[in-house]
C-alpha atoms as a PDB file:
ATOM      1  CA  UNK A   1      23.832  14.142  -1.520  1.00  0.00           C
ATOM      2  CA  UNK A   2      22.475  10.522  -0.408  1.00  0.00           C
ATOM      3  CA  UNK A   3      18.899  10.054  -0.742  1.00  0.00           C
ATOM      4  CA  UNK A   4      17.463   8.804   2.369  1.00  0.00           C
ATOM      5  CA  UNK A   5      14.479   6.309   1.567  1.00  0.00           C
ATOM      6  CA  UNK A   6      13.130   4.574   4.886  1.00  0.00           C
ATOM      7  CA  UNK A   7       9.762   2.022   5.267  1.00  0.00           C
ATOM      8  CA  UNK A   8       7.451   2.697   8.529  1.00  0.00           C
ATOM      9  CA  UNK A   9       4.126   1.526   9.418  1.00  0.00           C
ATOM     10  CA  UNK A  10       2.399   4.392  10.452  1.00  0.00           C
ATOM     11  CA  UNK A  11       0.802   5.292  13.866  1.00  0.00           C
ATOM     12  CA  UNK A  12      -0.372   8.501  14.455  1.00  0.00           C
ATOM     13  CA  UNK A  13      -0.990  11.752  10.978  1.00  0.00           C
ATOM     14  CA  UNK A  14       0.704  14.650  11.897  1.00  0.00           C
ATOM     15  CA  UNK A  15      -0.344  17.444   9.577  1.00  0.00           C
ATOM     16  CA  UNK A  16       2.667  17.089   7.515  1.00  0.00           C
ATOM     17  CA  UNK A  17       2.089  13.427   6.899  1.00  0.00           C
ATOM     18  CA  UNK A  18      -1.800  14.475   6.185  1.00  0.00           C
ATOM     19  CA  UNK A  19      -0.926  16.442   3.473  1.00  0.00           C
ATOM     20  CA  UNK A  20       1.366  14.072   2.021  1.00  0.00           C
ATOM     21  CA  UNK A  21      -1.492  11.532   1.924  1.00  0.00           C
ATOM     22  CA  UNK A  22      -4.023  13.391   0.935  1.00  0.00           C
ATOM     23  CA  UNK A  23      -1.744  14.219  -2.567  1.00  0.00           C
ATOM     24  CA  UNK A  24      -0.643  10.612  -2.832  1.00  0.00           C
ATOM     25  CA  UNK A  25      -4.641  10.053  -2.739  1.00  0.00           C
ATOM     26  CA  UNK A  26      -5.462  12.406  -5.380  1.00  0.00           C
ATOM     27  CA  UNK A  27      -2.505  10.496  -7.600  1.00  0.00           C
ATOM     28  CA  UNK A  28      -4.084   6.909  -7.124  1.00  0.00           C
ATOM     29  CA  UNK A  29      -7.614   7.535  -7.783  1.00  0.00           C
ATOM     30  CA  UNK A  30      -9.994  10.369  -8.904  1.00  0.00           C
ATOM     31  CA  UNK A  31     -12.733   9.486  -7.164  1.00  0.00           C
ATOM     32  CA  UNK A  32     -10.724   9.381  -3.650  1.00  0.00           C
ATOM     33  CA  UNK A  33     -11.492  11.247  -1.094  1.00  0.00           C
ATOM     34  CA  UNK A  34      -9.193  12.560   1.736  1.00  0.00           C
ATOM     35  CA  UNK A  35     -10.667  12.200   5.535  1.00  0.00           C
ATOM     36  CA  UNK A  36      -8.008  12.474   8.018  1.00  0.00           C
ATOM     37  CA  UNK A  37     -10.778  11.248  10.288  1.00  0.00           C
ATOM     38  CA  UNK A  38     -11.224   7.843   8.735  1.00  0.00           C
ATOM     39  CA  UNK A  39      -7.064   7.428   8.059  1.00  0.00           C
ATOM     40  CA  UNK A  40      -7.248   7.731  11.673  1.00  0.00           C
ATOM     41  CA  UNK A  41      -9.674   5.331  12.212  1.00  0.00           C
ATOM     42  CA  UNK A  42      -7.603   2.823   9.896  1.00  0.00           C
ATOM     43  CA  UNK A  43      -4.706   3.643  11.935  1.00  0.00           C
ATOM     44  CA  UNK A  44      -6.809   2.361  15.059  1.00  0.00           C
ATOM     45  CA  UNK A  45      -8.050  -0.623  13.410  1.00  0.00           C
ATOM     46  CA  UNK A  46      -6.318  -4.124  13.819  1.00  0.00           C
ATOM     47  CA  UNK A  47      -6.203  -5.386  10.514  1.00  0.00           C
ATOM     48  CA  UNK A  48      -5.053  -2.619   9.064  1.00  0.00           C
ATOM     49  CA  UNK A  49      -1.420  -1.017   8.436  1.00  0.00           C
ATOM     50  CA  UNK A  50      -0.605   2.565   6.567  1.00  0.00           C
ATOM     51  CA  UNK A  51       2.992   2.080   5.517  1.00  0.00           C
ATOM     52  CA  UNK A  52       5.333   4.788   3.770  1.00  0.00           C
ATOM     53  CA  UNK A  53       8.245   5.196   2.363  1.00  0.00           C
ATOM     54  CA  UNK A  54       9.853   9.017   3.683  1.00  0.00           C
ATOM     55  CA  UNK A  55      12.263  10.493   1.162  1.00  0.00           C
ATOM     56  CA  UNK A  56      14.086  12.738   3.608  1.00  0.00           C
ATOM     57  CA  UNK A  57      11.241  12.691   6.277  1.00  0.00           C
ATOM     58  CA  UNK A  58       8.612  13.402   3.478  1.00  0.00           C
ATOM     59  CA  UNK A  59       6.251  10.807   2.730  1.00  0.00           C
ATOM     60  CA  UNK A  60       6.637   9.902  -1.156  1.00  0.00           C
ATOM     61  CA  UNK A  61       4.702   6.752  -0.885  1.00  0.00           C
ATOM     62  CA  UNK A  62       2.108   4.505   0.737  1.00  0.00           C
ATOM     63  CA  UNK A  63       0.369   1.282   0.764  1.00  0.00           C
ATOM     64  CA  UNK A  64      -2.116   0.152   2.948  1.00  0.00           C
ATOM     65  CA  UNK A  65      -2.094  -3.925   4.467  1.00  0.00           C
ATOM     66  CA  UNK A  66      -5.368  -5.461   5.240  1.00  0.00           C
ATOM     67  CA  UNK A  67      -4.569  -9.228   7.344  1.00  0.00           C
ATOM     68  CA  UNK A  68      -7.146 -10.935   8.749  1.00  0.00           C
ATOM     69  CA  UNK A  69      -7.962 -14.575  10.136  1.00  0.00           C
ATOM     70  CA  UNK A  70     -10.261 -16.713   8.387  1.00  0.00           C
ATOM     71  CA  UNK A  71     -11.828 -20.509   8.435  1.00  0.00           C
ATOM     72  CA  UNK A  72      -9.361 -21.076   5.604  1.00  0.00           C
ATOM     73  CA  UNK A  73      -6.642 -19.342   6.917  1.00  0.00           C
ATOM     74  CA  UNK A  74      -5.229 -15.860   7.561  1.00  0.00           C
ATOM     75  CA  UNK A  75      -5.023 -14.196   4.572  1.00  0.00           C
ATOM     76  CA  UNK A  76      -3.741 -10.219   3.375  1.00  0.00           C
ATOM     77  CA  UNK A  77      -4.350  -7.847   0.921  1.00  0.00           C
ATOM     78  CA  UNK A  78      -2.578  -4.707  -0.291  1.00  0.00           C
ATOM     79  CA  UNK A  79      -4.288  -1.646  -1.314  1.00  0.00           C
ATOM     80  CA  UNK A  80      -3.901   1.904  -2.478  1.00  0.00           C
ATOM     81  CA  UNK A  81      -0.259   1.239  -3.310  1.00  0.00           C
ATOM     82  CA  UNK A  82       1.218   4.721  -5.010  1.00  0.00           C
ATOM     83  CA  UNK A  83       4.195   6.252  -5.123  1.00  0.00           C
ATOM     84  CA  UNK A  84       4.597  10.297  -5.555  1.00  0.00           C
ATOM     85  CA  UNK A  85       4.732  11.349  -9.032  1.00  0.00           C
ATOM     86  CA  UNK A  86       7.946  13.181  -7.983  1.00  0.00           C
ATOM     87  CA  UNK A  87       9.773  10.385  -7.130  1.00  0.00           C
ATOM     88  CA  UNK A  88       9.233   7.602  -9.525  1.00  0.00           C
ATOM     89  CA  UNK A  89      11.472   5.735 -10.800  1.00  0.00           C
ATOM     90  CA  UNK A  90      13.335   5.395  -7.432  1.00  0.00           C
ATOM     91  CA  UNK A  91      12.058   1.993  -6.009  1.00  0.00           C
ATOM     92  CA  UNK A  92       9.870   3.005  -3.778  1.00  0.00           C
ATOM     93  CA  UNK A  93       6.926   0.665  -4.706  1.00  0.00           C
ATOM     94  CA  UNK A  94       9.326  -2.173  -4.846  1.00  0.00           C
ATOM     95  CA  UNK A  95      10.461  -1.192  -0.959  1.00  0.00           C
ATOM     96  CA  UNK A  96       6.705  -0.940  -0.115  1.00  0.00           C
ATOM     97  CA  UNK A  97       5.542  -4.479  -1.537  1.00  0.00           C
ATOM     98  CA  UNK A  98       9.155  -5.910  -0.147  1.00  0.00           C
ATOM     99  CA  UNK A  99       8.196  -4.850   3.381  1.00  0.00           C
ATOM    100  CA  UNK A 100       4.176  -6.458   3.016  1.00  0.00           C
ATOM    101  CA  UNK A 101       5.527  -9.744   1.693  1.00  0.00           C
ATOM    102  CA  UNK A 102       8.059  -9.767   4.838  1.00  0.00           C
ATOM    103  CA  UNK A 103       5.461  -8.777   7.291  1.00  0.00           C
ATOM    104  CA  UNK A 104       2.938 -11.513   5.308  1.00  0.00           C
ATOM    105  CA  UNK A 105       6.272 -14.119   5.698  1.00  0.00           C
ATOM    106  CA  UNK A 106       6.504 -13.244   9.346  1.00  0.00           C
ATOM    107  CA  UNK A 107       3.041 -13.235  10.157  1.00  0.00           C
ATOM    108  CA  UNK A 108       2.511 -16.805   8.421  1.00  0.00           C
ATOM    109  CA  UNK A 109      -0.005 -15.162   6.192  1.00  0.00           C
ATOM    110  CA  UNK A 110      -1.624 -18.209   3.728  1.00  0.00           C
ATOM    111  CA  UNK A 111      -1.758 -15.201   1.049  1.00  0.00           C
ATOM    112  CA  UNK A 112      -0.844 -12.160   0.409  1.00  0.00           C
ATOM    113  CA  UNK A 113      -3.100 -10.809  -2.722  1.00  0.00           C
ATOM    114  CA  UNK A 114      -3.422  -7.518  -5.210  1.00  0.00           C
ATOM    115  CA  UNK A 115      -5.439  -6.450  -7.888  1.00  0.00           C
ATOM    116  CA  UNK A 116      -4.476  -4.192 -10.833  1.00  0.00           C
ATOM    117  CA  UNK A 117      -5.942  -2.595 -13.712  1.00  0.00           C
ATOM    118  CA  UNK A 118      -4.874  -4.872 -16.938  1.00  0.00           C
ATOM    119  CA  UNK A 119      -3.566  -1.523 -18.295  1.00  0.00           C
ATOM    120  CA  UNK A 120      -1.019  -0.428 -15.180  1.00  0.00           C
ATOM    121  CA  UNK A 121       1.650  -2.616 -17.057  1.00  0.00           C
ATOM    122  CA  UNK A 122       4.390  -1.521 -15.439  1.00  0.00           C
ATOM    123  CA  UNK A 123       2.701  -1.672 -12.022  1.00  0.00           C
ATOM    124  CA  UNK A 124       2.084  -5.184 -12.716  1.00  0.00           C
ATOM    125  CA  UNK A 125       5.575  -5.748 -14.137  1.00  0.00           C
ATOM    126  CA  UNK A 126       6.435  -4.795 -10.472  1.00  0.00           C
ATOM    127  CA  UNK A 127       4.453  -6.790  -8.796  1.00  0.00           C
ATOM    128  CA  UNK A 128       5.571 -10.141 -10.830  1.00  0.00           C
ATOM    129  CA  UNK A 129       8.987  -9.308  -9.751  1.00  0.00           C
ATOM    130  CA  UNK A 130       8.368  -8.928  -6.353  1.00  0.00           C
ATOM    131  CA  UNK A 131       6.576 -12.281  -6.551  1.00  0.00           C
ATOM    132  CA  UNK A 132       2.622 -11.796  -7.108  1.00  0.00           C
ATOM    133  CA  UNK A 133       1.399 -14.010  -9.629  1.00  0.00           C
ATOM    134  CA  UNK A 134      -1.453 -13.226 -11.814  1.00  0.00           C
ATOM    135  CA  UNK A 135      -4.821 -15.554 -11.134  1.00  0.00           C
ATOM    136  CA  UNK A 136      -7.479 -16.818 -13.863  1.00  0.00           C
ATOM    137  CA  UNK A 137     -10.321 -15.472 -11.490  1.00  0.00           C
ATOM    138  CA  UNK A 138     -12.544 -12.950 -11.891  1.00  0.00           C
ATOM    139  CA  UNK A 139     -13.055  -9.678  -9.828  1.00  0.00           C
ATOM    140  CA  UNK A 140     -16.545  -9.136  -8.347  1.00  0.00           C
ATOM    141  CA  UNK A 141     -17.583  -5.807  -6.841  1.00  0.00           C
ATOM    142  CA  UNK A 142     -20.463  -4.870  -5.006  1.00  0.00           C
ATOM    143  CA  UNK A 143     -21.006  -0.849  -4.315  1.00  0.00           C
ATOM    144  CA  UNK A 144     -24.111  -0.074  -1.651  1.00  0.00           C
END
């Protein structure tokens, strides 16, 4: 049997896919919360994109684009990029950061950035190859 992998942005959760994200969420980060409300808000939202990869119609992974205009041009970033801990190994972060980097390409983005823990090496191993490069800057976060 031929696995079936397959990129789409996604417009609308169906309960299926809802479940499917909410498990992807609990892989990427422990403090992540699932709110189908506010996925559909993102949904809604114009600089935002939920894309997945479907193994078979399932969703086995997701990343989320952010683009935006700005004085010094329009600019993206990637988020919450994860891949089910079922199907590793099978390219589907490489499909998901492939697809961003053509829709940055198309969309004449000025950037296309990412941030990574130091210690996801071979998350950032992917992300080289795909193009990123790392940045002497540092990472500022402010949490209200």
């Amino acid at each position: 049997m031929t696995e079936s992998l397959q990129v789409e942005t996604v417009v609308s959760v169906t309960d299926a896919d809802a479940v499917a994200i909410e498990r992807l969420l609990d892989q990427l980060s422990s403090s992540a919360t699932f709110d189908r409300s506010s996925i559909e808000r993102m949904l809604d939202h114009d600089a935002t994109e939920l894309l997945v990869v479907r193994l078979d119609g399932d969703i086995v992974g997701m990343a989320t684009l952010v683009s935006f205009p700005s004085p010094s041009g329009s600019r993206g970033f990637v988020e919450d990029v994860v891949t089910d801990v079922s199907a590793r190994g099978r390219g589907i972060g490489r499909l998901l950061l492939k697809a961003m980097v053509d829709i940055a390409v198309r969309r004449g983005l000025r950037s296309l950035e990412l941030t990574s823990r130091p210690s996801r090496e071979a998350a950032l191993r992917l992300y080289e190859s795909v193009g990123f490069v790392r940045r002497d800057t540092n990472v500022l976060r402010f949490t209200p």
